[in-house]
Protein backbone atom coordinates (compact mmCIF):
# COMPACT_ATOMS: atom_id res chain seq x y z
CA UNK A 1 -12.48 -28.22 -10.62
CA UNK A 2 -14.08 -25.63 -13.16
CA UNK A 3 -12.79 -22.67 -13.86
CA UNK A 4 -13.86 -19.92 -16.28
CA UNK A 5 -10.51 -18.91 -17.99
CA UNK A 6 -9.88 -15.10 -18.96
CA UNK A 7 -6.60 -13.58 -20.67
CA UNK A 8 -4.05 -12.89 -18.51
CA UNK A 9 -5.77 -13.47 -15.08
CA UNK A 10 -9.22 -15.99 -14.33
CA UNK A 11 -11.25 -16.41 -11.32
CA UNK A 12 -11.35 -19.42 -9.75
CA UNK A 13 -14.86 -20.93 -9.31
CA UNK A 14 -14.27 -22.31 -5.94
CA UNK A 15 -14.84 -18.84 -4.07
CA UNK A 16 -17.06 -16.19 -4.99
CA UNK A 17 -12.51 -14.46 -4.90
CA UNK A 18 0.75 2.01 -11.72
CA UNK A 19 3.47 1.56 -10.11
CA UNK A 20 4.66 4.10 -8.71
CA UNK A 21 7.46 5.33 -5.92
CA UNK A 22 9.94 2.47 -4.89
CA UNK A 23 7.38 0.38 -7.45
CA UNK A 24 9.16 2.41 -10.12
CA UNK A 25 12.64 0.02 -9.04
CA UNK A 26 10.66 -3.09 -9.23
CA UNK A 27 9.64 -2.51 -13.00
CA UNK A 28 12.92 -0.29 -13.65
CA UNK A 29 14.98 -3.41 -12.24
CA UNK A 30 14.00 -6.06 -14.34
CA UNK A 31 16.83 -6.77 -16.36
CA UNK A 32 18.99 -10.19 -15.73
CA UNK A 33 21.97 -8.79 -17.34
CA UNK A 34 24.16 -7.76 -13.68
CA UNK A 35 25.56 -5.00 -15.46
CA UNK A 36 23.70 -1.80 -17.77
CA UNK A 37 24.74 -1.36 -20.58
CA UNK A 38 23.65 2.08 -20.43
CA UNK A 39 26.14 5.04 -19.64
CA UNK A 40 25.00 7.25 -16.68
CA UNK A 41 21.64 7.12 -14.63
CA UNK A 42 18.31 8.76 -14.82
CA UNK A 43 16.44 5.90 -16.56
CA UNK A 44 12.57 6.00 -16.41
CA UNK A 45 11.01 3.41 -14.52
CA UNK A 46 9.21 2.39 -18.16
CA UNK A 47 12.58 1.85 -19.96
CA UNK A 48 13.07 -1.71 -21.69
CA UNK A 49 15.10 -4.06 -20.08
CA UNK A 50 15.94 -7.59 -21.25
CA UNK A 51 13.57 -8.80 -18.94
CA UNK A 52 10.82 -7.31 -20.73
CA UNK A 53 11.19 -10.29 -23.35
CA UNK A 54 8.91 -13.07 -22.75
CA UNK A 55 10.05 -15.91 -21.04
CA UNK A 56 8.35 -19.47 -20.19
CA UNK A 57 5.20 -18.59 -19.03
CA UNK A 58 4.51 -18.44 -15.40
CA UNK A 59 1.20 -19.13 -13.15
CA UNK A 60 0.69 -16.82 -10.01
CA UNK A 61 -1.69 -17.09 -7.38
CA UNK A 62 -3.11 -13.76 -5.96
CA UNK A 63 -5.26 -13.45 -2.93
CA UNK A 64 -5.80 -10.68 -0.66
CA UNK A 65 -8.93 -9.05 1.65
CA UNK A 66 -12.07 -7.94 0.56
CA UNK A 67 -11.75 -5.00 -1.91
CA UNK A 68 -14.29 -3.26 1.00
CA UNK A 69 -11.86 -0.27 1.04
CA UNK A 70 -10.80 1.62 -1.71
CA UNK A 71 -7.28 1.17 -1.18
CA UNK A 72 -8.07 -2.16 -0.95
CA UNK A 73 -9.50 -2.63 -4.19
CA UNK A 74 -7.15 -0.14 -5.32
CA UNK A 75 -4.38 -2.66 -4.53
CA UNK A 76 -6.42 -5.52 -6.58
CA UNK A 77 -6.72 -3.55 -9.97
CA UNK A 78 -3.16 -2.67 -9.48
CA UNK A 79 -2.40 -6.32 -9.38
CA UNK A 80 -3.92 -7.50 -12.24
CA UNK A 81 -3.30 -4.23 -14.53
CA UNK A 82 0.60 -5.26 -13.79
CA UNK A 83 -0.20 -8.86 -14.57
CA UNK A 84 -1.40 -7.33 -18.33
CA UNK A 85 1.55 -5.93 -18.72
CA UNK A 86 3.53 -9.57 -19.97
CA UNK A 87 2.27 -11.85 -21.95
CA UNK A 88 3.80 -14.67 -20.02
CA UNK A 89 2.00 -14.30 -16.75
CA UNK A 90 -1.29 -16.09 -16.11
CA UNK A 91 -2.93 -14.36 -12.55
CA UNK A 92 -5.11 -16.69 -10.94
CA UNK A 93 -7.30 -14.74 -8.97
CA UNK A 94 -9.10 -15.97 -5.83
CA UNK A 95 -11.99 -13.66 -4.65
CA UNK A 96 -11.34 -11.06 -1.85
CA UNK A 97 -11.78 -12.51 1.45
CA UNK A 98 -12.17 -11.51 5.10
CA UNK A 99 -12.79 -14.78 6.21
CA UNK A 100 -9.39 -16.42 7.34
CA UNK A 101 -10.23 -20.29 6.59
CA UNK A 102 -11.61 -19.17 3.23
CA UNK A 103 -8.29 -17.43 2.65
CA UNK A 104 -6.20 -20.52 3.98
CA UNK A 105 -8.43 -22.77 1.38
CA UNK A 106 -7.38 -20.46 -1.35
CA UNK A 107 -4.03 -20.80 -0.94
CA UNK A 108 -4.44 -24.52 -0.52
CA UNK A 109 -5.35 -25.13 -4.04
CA UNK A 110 -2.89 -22.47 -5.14
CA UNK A 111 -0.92 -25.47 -3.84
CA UNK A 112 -2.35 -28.28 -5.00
CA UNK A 113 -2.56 -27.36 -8.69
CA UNK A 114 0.84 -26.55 -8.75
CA UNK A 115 1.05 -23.26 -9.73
CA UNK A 116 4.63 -21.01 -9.86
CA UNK A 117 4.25 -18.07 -6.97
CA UNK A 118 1.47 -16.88 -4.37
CA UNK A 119 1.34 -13.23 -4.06
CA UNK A 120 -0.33 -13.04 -0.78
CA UNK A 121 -2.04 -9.87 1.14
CA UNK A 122 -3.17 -11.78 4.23
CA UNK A 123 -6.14 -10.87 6.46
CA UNK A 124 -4.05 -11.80 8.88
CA UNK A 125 -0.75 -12.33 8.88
CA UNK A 126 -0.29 -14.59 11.30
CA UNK A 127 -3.44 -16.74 10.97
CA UNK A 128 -2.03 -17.20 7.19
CA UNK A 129 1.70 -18.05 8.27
CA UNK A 130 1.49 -21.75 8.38
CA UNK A 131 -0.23 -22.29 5.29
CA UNK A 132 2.15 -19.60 3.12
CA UNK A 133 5.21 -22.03 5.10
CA UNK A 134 3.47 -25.35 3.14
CA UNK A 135 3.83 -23.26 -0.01
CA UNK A 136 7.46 -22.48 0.41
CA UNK A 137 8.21 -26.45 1.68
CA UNK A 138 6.07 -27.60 -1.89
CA UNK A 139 8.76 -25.20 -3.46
CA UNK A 140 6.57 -22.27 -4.79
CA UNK A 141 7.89 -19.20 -3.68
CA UNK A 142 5.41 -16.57 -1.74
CA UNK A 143 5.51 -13.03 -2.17
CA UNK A 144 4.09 -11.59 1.54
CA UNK A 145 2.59 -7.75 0.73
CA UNK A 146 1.62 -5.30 3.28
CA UNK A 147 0.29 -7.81 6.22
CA UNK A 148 3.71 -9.58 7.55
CA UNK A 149 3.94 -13.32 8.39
CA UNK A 150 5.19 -14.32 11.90
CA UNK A 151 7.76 -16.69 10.45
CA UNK A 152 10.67 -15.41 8.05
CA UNK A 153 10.48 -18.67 6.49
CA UNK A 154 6.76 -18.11 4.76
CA UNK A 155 7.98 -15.76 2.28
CA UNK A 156 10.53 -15.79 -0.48
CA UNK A 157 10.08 -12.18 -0.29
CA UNK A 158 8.17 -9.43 1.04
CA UNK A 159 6.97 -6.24 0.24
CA UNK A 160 5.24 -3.43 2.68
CA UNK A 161 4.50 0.02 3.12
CA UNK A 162 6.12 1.96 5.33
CA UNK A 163 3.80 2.89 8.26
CA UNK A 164 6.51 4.21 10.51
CA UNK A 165 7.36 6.22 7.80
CA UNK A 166 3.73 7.34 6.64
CA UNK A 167 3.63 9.03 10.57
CA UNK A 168 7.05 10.33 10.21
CA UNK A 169 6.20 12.16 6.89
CA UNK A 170 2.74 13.51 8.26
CA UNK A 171 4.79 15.11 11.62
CA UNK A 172 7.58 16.09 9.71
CA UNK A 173 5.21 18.38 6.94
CA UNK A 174 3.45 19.46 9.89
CA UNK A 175 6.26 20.94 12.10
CA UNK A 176 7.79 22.30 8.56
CA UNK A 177 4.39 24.42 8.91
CA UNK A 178 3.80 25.00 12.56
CA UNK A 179 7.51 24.76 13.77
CA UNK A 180 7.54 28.04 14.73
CA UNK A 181 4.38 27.91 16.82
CA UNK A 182 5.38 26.36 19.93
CA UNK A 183 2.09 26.01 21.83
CA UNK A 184 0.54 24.39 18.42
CA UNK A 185 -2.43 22.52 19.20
CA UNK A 186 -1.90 19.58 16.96
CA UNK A 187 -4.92 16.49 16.61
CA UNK A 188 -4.73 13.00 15.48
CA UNK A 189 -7.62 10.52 13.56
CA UNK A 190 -6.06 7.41 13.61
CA UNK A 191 -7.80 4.39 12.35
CA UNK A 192 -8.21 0.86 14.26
CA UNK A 193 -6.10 1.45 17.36
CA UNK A 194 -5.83 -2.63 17.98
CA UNK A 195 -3.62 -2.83 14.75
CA UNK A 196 0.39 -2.63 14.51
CA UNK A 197 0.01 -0.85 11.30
CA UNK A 198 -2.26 1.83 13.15
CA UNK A 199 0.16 1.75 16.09
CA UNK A 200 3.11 2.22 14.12
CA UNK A 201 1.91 5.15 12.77
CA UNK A 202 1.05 6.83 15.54
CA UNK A 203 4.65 6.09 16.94
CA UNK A 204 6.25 8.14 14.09
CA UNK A 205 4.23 10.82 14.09
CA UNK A 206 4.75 11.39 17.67
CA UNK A 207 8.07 11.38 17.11
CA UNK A 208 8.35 13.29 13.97
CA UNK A 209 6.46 15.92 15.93
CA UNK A 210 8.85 15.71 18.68
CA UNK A 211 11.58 16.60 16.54
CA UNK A 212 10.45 20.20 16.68
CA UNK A 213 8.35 20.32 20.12
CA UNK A 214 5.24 19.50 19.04
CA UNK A 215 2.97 16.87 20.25
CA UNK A 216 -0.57 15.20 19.81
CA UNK A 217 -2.71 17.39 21.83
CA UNK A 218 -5.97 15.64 21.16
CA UNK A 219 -6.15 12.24 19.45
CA UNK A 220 -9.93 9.70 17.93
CA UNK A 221 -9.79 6.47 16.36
CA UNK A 222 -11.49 6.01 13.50
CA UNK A 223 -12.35 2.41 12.05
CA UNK A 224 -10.85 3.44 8.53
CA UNK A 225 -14.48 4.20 6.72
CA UNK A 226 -16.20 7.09 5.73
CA UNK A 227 -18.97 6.20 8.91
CA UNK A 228 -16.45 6.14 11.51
CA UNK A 229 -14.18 8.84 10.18
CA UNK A 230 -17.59 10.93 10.37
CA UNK A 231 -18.25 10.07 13.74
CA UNK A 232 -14.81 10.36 15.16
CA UNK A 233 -14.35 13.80 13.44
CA UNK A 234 -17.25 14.99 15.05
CA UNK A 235 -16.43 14.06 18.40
CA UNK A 236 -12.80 15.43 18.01
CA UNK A 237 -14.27 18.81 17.00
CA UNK A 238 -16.54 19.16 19.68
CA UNK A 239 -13.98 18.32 22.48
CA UNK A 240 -10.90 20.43 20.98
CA UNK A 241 -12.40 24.28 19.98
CA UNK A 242 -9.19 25.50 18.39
CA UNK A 243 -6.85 23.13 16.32
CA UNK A 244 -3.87 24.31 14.15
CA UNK A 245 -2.55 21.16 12.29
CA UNK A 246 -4.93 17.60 11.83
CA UNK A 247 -3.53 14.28 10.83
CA UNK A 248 -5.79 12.03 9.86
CA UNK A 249 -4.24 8.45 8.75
CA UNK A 250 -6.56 6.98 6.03
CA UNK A 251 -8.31 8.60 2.82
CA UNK A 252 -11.04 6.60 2.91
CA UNK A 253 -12.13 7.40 6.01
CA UNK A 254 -11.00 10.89 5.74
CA UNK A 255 -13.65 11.23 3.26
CA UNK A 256 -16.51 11.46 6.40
CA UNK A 257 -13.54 13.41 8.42
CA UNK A 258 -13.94 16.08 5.73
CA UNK A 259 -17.86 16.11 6.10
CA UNK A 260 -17.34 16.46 10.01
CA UNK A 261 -15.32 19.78 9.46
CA UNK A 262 -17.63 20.88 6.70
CA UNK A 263 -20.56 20.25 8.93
CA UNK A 264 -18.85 22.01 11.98
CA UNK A 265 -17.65 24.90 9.63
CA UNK A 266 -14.28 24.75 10.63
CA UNK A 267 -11.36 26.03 8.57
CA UNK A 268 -8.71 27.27 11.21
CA UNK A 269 -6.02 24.19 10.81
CA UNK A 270 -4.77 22.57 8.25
CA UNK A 271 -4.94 19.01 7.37
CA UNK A 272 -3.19 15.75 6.09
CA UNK A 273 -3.95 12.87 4.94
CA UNK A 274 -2.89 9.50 4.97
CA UNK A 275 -2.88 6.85 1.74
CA UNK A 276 -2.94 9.09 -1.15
CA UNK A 277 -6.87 8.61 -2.53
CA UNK A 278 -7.31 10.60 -6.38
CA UNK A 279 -10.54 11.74 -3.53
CA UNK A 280 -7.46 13.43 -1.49
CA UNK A 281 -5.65 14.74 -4.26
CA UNK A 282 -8.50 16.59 -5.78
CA UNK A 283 -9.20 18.39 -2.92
CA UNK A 284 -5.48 19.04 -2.18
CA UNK A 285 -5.45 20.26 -6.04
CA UNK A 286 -8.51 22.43 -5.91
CA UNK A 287 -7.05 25.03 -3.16
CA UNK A 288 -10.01 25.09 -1.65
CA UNK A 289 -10.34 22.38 1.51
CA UNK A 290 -8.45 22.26 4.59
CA UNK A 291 -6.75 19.05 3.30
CA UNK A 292 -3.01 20.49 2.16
CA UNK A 293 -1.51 17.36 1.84
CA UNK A 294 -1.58 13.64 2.40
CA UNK A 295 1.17 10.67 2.84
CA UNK A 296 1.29 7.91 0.08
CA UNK A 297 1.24 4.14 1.40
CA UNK A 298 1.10 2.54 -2.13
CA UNK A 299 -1.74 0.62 -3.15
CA UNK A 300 0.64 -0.78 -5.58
CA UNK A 301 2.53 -3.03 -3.38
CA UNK A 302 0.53 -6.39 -4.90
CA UNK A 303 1.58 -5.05 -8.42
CA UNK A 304 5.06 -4.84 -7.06
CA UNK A 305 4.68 -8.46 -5.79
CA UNK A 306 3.38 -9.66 -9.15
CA UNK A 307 6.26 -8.16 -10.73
CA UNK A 308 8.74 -9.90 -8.25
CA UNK A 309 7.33 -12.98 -8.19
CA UNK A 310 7.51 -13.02 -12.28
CA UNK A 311 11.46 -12.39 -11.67
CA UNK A 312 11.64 -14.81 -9.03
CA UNK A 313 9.65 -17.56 -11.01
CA UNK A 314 12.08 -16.95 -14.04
CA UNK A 315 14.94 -17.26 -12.12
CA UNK A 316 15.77 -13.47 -12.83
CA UNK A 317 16.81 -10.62 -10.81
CA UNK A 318 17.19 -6.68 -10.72
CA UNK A 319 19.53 -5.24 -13.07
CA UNK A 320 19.80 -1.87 -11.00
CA UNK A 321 21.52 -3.79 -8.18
CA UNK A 322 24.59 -5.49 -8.03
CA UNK A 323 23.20 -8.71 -6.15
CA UNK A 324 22.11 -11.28 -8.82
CA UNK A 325 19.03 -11.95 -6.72
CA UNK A 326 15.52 -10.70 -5.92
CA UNK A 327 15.71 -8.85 -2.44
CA UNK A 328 13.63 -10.68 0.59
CA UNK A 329 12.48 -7.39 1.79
CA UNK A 330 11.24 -3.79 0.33
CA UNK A 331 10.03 -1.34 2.53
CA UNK A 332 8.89 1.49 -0.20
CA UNK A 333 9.04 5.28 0.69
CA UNK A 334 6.05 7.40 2.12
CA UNK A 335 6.17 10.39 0.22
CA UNK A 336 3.80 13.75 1.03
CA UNK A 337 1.80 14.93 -1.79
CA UNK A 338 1.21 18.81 -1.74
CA UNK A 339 -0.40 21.31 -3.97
CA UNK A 340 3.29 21.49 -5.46
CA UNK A 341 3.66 17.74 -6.79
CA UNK A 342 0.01 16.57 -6.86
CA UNK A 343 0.57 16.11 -10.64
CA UNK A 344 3.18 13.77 -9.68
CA UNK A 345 0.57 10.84 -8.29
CA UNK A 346 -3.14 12.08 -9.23
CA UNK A 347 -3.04 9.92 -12.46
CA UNK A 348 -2.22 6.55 -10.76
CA UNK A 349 -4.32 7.47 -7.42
CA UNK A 350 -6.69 4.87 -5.78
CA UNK A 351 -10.33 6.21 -5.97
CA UNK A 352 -11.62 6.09 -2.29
């Protein structure tokens, strides 16, 4: 099979194929020394670690969706910008993919030539279970991000977002606003209503809003683009005159939400967002929009993954915990970006 090699990653020929938050432990926890030999805390997640050193080199396999999504390809860059970052890590990319049996053939010939770790976004999680389980039975440890497996024996470890959380954060900045507005009308855009991530979502912010007698009033479904967060926008305005407080789950699509409430003239509620796009945080940064805020879900979880399955491949683990071994499962936080700590993320935001 030919392949046209580039330094640290290449791109297989076979298909057309900043970390940040809890990311900040994955490269902050690198060490394989159990103990620091540091005095108190407050490290930086860029401090050196003896992990840092070069080791035997290692060959990953990345594959993940089409980058037709800005987080998306947002979570791609991340990936291989973290693979840069060590000279002893060769990515072997395989082209984004919506197409389930392309994905499965991917990972097949991760397989077959042998190399070290998968870092695997799945389309679908559970269409892409059985082949990530002949992975881990060849011995070559899979790092699951963002899309879980049905099986807790496809992964060596795995790494999400929290999407729970992300709904929890968006009520609970919303009733820090409007809790003393009982009959707040409160609306929701929420993207593909099918999904459990989408679901999930929904469920915290209903409870999050709960907390302080609030509820959804009037709730869309978008499709998470700009098209569909137009169109659902629209209808949402139309149907509810007065609105106090909008949630709207994805960036990307909140980029034709925006032009919906442009379009209508509407500037009565506030919003927030859901991802964390660099689109989002200008607007949240310029004063100007109705968008006040908006709830990270890292497009750095595949970076995060690459980093692991470096440690994992090495036979390493994280110096910041006590347990000499790479944790199966990370869940990493949904923070809310405001006006107030938009410097915080801007510089490492996805573009939507």
């Amino acid at each position: 099979m030919s392949a046209a090699r580039q330094r640290p990653f290449r791109r297989l020929s076979y298909t057309a194929v900043a970390l940040l938050g809890a990311g900040a432990l994955v490269a902050g926890c690198t060490s394989n020394t159990p103990e620091s030999s540091g005095g108190g805390g407050g490290g930086g997640a860029d401090a050196a670690s003896s992990n840092d050193e070069p080791g035997e080199t290692v060959r990953i396999g990345f594959s993940a969706p089409a980058a037709d999504h800005g987080w998306m390809a947002g979570i791609s860059q991340a990936a291989q910008a973290e693979a840069e970052r060590y000279e002893d890590v060769e990515l072997v990319v395989a082209e984004g993919t919506n197409d389930v049996s392309t994905q499965i053939s991917q990972v097949e010939t991760f397989i077959n030539e042998g190399v070290d770790a998968i870092v695997l976004l799945p389309f679908d999680g559970a269409a892409m279970t059985p082949v990530a389980l002949q992975a881990m039975e060849a011995g070559i440890p899979v790092i699951n991000v963002d899309r879980e497996f049905n099986s807790p024996f496809a992964a060596r470890a795995t790494i999400l977002g929290d999407n729970y959380g992300m709904g929890v954060s968006a009520g609970t900045y919303i009733c820090e606003q409007l809790g003393d507005q009982p009959d707040a009308v409160v609306a929701e855009i929420a993207g593909i209503d099918s999904l459990p991530l989408t679901q999930d979502r929904s469920r915290g912010f209903a409870d999050a809003l709960a907390e302080c007698g609030l509820n959804v009033d009037n709730r869309v479904a978008a499709e998470f683009t700009v098209e569909s967060g137009e169109e659902a926008a629209a209808n949402l305005l139309q149907a509810a005159p007065q609105i106090d407080a909008l949630w709207n789950h994805d960036d990307d699509q909140g980029v034709g939400v925006l032009a919906a409430i442009n379009n209508a003239g509407r500037d009565e509620f506030l919003m927030v967002g859901g991802a964390g796009s660099a689109n989002a945080m200008r607007e949240i940064e310029s004063g100007e929009s109705v968008l006040e805020a908006t709830v990270i879900y890292p497009h750095t979880q595949a970076a995060d993954g690459i980093a692991l399955a470096r440690l994992i491949a090495q036979d390493k683990s994280m110096s910041d915990l006590v347990s000499q071994a790479v944790p199966q499962r990370i869940v990493l936080n949904a923070p809310v970006v405001t006006a107030e700590n938009v410097d915080q993320y801007i510089d490492a935001a996805f573009e939507s």
